[in-house]
PDB file of N, CA and C in Angstrom:
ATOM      1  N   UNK A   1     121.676 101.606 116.072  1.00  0.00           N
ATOM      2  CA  UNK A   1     121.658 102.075 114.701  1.00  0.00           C
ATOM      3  C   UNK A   1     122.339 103.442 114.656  1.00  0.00           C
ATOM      4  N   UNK A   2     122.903 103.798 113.343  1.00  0.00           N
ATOM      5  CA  UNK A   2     123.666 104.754 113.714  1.00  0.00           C
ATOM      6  C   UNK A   2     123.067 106.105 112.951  1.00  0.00           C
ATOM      7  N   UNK A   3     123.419 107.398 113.048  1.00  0.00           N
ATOM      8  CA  UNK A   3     122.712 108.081 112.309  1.00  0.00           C
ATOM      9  C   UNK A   3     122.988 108.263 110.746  1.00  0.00           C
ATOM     10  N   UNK A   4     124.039 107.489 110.483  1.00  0.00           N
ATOM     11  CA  UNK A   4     124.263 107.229 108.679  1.00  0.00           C
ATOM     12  C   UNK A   4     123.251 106.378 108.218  1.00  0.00           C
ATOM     13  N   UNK A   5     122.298 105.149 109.441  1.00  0.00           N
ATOM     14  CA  UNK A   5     121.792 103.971 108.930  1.00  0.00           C
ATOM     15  C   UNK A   5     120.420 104.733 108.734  1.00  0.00           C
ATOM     16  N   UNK A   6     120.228 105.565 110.100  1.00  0.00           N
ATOM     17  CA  UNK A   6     118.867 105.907 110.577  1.00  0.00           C
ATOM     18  C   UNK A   6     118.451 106.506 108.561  1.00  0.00           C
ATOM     19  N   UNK A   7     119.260 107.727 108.367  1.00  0.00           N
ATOM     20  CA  UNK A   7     118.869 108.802 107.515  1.00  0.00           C
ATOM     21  C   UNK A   7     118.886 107.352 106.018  1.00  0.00           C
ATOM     22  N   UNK A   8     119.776 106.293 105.919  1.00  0.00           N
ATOM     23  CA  UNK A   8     119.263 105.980 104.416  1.00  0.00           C
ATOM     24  C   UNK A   8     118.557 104.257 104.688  1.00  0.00           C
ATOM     25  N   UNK A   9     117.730 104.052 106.087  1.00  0.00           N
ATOM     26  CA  UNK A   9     116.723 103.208 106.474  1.00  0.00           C
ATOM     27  C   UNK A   9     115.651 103.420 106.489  1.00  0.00           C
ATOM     28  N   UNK A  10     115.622 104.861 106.240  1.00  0.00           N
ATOM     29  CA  UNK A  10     113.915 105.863 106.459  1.00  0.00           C
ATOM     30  C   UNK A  10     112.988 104.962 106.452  1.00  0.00           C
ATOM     31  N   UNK A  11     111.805 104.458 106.969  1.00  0.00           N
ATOM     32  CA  UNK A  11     110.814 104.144 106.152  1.00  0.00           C
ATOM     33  C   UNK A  11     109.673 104.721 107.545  1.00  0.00           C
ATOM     34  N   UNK A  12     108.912 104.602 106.334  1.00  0.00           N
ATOM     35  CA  UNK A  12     107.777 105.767 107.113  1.00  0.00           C
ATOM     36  C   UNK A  12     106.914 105.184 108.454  1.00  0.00           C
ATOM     37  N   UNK A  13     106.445 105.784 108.894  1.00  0.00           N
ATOM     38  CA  UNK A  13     105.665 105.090 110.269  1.00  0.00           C
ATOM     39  C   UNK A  13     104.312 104.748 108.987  1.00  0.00           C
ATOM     40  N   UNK A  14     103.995 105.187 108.341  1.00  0.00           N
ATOM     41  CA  UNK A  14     102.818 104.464 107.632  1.00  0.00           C
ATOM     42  C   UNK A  14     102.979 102.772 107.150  1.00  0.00           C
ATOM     43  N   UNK A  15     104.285 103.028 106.629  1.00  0.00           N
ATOM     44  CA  UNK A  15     104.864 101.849 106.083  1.00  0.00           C
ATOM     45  C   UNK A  15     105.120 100.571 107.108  1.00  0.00           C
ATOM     46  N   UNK A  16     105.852 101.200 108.497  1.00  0.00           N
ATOM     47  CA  UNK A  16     105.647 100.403 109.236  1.00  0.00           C
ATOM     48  C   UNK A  16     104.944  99.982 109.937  1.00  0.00           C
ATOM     49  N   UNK A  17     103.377 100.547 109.854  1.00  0.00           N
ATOM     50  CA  UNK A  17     102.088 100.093 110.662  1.00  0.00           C
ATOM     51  C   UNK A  17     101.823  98.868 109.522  1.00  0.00           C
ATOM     52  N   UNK A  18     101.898  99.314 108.539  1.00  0.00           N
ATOM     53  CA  UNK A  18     101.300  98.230 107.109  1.00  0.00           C
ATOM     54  C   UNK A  18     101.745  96.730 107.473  1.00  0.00           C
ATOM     55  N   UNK A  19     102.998  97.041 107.528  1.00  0.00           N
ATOM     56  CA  UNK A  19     104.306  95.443 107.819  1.00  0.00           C
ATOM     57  C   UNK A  19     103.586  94.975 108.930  1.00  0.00           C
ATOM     58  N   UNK A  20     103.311  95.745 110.034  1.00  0.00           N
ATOM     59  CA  UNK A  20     103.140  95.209 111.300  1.00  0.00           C
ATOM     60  C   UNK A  20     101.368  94.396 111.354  1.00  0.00           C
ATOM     61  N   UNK A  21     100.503  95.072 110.477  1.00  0.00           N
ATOM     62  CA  UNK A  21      99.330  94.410 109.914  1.00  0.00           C
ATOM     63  C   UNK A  21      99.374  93.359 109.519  1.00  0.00           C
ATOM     64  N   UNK A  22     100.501  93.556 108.535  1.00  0.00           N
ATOM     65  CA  UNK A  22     100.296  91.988 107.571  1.00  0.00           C
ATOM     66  C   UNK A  22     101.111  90.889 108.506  1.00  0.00           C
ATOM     67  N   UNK A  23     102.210  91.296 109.274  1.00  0.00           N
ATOM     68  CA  UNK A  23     102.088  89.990 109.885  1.00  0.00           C
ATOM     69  C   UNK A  23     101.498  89.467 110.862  1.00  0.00           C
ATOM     70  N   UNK A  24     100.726  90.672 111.643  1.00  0.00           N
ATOM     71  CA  UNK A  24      99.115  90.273 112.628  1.00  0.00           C
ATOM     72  C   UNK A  24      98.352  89.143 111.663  1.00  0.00           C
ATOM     73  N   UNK A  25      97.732  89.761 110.504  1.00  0.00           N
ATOM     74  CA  UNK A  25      96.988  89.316 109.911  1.00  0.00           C
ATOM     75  C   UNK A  25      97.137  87.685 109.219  1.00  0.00           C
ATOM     76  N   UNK A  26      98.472  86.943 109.544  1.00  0.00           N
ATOM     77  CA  UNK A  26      98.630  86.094 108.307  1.00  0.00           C
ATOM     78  C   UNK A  26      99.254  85.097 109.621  1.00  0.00           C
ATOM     79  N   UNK A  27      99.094  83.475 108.978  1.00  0.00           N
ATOM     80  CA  UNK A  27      99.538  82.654 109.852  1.00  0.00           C
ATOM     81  C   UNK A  27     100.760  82.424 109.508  1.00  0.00           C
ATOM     82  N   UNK A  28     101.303  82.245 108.362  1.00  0.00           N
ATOM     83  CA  UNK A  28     102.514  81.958 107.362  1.00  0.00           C
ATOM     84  C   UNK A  28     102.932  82.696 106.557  1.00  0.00           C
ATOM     85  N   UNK A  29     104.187  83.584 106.635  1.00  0.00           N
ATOM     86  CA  UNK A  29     105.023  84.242 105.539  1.00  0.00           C
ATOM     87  C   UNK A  29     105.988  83.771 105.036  1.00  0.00           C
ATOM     88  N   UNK A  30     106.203  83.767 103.536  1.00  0.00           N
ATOM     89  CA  UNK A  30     106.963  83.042 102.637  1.00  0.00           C
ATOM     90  C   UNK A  30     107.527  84.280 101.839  1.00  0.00           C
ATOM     91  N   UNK A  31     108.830  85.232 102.694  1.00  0.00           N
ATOM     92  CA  UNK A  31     109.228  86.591 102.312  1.00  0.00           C
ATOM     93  C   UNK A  31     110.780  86.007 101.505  1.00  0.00           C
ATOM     94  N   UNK A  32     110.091  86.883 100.468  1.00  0.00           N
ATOM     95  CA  UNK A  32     111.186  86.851  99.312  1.00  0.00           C
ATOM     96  C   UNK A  32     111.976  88.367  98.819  1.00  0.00           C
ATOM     97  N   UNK A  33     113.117  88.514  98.766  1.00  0.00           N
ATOM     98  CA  UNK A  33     113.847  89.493  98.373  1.00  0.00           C
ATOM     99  C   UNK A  33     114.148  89.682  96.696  1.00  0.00           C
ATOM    100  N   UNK A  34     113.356  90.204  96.090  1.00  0.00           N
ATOM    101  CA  UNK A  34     113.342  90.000  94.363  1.00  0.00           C
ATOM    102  C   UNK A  34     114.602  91.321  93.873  1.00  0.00           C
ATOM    103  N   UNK A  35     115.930  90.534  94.183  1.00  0.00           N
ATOM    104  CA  UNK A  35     116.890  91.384  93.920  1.00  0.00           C
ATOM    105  C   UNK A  35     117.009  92.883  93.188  1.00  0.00           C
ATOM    106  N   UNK A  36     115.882  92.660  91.691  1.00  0.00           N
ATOM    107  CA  UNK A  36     116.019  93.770  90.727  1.00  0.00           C
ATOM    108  C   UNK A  36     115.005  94.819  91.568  1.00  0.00           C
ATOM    109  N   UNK A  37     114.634  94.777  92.907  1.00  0.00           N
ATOM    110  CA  UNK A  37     113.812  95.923  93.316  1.00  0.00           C
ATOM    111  C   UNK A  37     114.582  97.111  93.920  1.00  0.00           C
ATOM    112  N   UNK A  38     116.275  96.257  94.231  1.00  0.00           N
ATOM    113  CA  UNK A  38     116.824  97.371  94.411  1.00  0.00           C
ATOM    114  C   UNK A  38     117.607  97.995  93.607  1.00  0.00           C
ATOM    115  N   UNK A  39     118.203  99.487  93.481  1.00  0.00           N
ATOM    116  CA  UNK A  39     118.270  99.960  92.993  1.00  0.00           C
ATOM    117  C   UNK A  39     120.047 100.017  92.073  1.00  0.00           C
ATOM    118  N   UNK A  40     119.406 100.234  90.636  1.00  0.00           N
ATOM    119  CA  UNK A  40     120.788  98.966  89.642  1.00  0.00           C
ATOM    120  C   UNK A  40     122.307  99.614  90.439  1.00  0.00           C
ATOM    121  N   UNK A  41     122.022 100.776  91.063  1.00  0.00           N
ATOM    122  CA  UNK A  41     123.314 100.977  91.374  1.00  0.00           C
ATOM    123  C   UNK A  41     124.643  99.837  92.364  1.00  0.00           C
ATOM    124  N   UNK A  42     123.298  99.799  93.340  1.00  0.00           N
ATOM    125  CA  UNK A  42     123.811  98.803  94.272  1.00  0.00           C
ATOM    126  C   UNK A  42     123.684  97.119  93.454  1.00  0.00           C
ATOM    127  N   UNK A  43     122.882  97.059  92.609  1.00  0.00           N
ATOM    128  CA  UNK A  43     122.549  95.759  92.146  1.00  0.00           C
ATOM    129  C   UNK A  43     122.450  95.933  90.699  1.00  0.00           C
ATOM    130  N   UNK A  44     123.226  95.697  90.182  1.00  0.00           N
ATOM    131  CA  UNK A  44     123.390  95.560  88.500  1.00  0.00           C
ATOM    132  C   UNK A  44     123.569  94.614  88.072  1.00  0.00           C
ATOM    133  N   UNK A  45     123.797  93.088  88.756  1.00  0.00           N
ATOM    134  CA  UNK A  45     123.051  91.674  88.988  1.00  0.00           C
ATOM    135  C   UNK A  45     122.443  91.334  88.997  1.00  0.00           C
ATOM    136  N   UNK A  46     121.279  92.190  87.814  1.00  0.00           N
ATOM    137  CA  UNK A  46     119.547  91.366  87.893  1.00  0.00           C
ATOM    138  C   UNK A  46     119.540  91.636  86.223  1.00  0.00           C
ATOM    139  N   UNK A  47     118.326  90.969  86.038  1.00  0.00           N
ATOM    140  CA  UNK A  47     117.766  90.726  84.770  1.00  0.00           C
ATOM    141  C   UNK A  47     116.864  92.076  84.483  1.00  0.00           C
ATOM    142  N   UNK A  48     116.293  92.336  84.931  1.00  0.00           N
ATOM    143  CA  UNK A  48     115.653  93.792  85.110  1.00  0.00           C
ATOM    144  C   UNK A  48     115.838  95.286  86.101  1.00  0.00           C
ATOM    145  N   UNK A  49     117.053  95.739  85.869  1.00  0.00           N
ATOM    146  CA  UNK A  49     117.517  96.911  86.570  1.00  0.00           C
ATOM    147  C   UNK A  49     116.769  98.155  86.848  1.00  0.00           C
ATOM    148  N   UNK A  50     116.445  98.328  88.544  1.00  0.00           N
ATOM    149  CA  UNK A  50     115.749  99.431  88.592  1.00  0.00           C
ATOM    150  C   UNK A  50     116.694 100.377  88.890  1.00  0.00           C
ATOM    151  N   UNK A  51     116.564 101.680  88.264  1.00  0.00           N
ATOM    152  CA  UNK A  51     117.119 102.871  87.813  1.00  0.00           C
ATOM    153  C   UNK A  51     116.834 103.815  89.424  1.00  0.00           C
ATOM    154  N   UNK A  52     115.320 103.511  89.537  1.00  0.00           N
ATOM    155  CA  UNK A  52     115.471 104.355  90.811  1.00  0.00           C
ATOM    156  C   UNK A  52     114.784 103.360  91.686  1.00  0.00           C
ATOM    157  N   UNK A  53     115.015 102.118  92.104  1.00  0.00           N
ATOM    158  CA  UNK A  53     114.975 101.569  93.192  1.00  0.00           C
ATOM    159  C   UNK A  53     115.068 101.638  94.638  1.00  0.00           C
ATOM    160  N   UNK A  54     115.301 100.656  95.440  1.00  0.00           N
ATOM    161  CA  UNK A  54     115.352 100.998  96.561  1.00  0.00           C
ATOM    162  C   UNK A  54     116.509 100.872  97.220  1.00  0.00           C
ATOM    163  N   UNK A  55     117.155 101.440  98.161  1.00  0.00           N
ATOM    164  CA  UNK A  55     118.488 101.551  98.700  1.00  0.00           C
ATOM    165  C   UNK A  55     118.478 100.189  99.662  1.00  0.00           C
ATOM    166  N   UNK A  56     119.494  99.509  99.717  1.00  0.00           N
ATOM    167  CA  UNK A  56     119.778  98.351 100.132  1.00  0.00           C
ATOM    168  C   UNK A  56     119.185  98.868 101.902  1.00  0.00           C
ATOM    169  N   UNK A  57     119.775  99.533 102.417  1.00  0.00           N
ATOM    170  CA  UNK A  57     119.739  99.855 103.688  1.00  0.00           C
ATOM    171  C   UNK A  57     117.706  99.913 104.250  1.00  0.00           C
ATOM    172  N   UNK A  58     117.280 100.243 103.030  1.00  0.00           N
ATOM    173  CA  UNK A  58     115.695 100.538 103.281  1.00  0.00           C
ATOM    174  C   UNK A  58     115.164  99.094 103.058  1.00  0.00           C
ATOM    175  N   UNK A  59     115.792  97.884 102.160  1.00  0.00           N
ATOM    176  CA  UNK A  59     115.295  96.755 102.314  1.00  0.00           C
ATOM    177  C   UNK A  59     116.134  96.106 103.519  1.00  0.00           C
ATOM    178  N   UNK A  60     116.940  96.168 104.107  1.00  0.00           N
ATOM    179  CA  UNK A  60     117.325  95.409 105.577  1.00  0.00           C
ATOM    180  C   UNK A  60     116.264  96.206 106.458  1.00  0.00           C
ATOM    181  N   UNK A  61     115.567  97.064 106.295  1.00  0.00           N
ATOM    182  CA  UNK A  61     114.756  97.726 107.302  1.00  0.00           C
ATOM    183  C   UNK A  61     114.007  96.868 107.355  1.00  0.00           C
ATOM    184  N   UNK A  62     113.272  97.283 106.300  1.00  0.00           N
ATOM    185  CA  UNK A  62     112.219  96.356 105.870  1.00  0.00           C
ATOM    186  C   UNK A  62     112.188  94.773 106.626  1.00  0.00           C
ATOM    187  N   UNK A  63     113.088  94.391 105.457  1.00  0.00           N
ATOM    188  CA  UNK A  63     113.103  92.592 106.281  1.00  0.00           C
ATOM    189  C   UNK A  63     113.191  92.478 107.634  1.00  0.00           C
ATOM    190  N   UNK A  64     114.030  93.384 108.389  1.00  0.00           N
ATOM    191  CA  UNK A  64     114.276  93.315 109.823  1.00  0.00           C
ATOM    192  C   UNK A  64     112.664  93.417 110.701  1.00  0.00           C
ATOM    193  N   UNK A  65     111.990  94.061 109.996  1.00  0.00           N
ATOM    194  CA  UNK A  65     110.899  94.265 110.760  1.00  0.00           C
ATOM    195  C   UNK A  65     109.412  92.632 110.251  1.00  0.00           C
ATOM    196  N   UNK A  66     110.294  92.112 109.446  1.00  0.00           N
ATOM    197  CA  UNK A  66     109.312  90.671 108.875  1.00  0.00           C
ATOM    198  C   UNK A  66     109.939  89.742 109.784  1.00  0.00           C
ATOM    199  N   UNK A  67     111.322  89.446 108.955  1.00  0.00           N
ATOM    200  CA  UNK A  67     111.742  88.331 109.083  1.00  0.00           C
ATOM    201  C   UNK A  67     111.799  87.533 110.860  1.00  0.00           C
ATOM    202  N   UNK A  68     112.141  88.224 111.998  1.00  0.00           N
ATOM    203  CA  UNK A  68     112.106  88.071 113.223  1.00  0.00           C
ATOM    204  C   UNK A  68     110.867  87.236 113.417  1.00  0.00           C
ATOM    205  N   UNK A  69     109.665  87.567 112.687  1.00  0.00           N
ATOM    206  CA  UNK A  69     108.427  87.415 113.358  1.00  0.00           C
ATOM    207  C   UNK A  69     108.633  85.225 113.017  1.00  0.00           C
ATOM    208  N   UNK A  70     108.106  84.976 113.780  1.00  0.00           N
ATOM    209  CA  UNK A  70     107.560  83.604 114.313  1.00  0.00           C
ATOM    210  C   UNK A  70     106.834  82.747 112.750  1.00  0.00           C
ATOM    211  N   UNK A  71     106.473  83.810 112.426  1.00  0.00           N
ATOM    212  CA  UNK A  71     105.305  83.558 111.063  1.00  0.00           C
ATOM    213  C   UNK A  71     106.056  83.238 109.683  1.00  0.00           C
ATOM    214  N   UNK A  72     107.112  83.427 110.084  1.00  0.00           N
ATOM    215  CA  UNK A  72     108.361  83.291 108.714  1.00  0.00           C
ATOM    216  C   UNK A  72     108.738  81.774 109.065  1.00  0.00           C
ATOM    217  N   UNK A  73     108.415  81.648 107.615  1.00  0.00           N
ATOM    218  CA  UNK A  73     108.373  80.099 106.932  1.00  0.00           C
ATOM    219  C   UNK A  73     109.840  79.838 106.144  1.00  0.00           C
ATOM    220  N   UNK A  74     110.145  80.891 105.505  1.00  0.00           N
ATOM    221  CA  UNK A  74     111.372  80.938 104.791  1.00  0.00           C
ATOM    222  C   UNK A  74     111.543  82.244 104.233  1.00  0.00           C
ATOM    223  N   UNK A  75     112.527  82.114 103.554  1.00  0.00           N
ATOM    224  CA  UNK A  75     113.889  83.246 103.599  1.00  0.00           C
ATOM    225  C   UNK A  75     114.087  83.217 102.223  1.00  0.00           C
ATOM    226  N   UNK A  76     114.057  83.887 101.164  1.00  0.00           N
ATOM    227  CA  UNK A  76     114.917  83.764  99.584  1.00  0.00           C
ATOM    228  C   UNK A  76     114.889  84.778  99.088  1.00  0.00           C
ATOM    229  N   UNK A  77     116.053  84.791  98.201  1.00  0.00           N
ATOM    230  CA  UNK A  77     116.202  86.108  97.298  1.00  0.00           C
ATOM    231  C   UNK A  77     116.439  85.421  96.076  1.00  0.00           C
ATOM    232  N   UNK A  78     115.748  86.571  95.167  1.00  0.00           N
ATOM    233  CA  UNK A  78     115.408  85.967  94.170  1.00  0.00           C
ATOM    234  C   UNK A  78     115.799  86.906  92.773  1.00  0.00           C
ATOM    235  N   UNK A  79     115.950  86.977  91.231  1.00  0.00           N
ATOM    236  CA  UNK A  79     116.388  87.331  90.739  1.00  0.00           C
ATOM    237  C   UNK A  79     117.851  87.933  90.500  1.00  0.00           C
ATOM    238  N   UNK A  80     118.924  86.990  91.218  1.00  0.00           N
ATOM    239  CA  UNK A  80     120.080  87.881  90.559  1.00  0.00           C
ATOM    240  C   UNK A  80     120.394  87.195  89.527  1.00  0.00           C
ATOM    241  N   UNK A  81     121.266  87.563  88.497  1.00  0.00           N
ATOM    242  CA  UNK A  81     121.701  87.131  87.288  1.00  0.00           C
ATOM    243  C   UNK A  81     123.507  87.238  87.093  1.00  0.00           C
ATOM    244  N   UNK A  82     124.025  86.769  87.346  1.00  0.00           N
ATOM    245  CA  UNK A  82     125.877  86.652  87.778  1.00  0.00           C
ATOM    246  C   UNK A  82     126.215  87.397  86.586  1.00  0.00           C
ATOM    247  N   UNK A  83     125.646  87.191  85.448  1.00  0.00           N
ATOM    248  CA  UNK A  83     126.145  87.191  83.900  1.00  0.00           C
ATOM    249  C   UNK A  83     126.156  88.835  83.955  1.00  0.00           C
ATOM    250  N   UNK A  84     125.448  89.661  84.594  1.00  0.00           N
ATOM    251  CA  UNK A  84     125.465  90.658  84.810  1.00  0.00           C
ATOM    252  C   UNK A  84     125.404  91.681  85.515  1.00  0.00           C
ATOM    253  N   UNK A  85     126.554  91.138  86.601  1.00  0.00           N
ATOM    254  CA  UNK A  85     126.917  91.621  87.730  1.00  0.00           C
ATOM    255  C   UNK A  85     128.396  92.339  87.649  1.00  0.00           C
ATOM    256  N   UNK A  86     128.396  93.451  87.872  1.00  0.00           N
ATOM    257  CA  UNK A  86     129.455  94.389  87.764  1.00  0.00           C
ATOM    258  C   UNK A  86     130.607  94.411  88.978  1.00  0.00           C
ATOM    259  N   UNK A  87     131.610  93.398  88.432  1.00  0.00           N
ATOM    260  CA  UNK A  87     132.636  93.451  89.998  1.00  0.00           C
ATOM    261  C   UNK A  87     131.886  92.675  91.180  1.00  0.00           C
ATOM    262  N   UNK A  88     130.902  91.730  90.675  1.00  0.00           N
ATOM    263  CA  UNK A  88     130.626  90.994  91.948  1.00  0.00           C
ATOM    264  C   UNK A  88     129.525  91.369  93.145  1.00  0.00           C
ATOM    265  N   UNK A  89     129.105  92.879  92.343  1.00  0.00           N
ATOM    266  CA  UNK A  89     128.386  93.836  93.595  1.00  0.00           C
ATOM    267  C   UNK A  89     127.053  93.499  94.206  1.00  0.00           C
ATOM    268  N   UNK A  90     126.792  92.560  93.287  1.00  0.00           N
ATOM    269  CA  UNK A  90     125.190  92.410  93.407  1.00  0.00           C
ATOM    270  C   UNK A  90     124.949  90.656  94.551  1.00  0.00           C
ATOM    271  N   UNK A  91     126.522  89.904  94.114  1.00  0.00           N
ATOM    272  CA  UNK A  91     126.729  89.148  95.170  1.00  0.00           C
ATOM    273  C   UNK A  91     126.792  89.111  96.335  1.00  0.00           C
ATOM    274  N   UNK A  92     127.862  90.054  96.533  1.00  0.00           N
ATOM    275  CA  UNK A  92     128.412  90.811  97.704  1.00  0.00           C
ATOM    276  C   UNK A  92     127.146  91.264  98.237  1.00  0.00           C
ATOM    277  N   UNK A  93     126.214  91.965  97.831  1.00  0.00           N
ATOM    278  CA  UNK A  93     125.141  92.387  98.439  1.00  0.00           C
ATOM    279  C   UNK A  93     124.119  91.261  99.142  1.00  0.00           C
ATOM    280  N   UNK A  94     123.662  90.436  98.612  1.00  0.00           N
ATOM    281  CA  UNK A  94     122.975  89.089  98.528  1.00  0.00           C
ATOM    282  C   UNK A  94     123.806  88.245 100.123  1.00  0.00           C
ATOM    283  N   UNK A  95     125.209  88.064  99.190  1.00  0.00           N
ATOM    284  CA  UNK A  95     125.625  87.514 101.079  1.00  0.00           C
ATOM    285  C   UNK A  95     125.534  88.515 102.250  1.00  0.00           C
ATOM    286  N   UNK A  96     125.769  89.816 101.813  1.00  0.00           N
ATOM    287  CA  UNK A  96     125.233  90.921 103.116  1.00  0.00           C
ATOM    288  C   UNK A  96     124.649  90.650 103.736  1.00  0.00           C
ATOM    289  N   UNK A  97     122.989  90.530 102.944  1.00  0.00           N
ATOM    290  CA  UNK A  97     121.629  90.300 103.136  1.00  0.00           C
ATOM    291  C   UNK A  97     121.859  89.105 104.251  1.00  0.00           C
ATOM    292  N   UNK A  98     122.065  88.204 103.393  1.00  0.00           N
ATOM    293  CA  UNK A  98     121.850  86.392 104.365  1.00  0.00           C
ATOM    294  C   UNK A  98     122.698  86.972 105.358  1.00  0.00           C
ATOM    295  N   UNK A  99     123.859  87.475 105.689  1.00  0.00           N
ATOM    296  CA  UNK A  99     124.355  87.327 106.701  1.00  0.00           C
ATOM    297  C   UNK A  99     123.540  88.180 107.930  1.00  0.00           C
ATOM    298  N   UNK A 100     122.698  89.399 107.592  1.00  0.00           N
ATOM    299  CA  UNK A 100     122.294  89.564 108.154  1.00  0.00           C
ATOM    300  C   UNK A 100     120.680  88.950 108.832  1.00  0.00           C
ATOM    301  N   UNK A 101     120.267  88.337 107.691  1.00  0.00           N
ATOM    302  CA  UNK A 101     119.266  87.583 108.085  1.00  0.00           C
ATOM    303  C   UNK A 101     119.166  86.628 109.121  1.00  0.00           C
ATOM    304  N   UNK A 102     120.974  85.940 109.236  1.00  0.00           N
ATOM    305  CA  UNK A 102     121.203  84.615 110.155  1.00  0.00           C
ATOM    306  C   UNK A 102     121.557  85.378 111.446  1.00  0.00           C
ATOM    307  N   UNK A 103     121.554  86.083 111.490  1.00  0.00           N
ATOM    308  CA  UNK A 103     122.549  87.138 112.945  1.00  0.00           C
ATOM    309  C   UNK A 103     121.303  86.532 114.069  1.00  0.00           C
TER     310      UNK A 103
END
């Protein structure tokens, strides 16, 4: 990881004890990516645009630390809306995502 990823992947050691709970705790995860959580800049391809959302780089954290686990049932992202996607960006982001999900 590099130190451009490290500084906008932040997520807190609190945050990542939480993740690491819930997938101790659960036999089956059914993790979904609800597009409009990130932030409209990067994603202006949703039906409900968050203004101060989350930076794409902090949800690949995120998932990276779910999706690996054994307990993952499936994979989806959910809410984009094409009709209002600016230049494609919110696509482009979405195949990011999957591509990094399949790596």
């Amino acid at each position: 990881m590099s130190l451009a990823d490290e500084l906008l992947s932040h997520v807190s050691p609190t945050i990542k004890d939480m993740i690491e709970r819930f997938v101790h705790e659960h036999d089956v995860i059914m993790f979904t990516i609800c597009m409009d959580v990130i932030d409209s800049a990067f994603a202006p391809g949703v039906s409900a645009p968050a203004v101060l959302g989350l930076y794409p780089h902090t949800v690949l954290e995120l998932a990276k630390r779910i999706i690996p686990s054994d307990k993952v049932s499936s994979v989806s992202i959910a809410e984009m809306n094409p009709t209002y996607d600016a230049d494609n960006r919110t696509a482009k982001l979405v195949a990011n995502l999957v591509h990094h999900f399949l790596k």
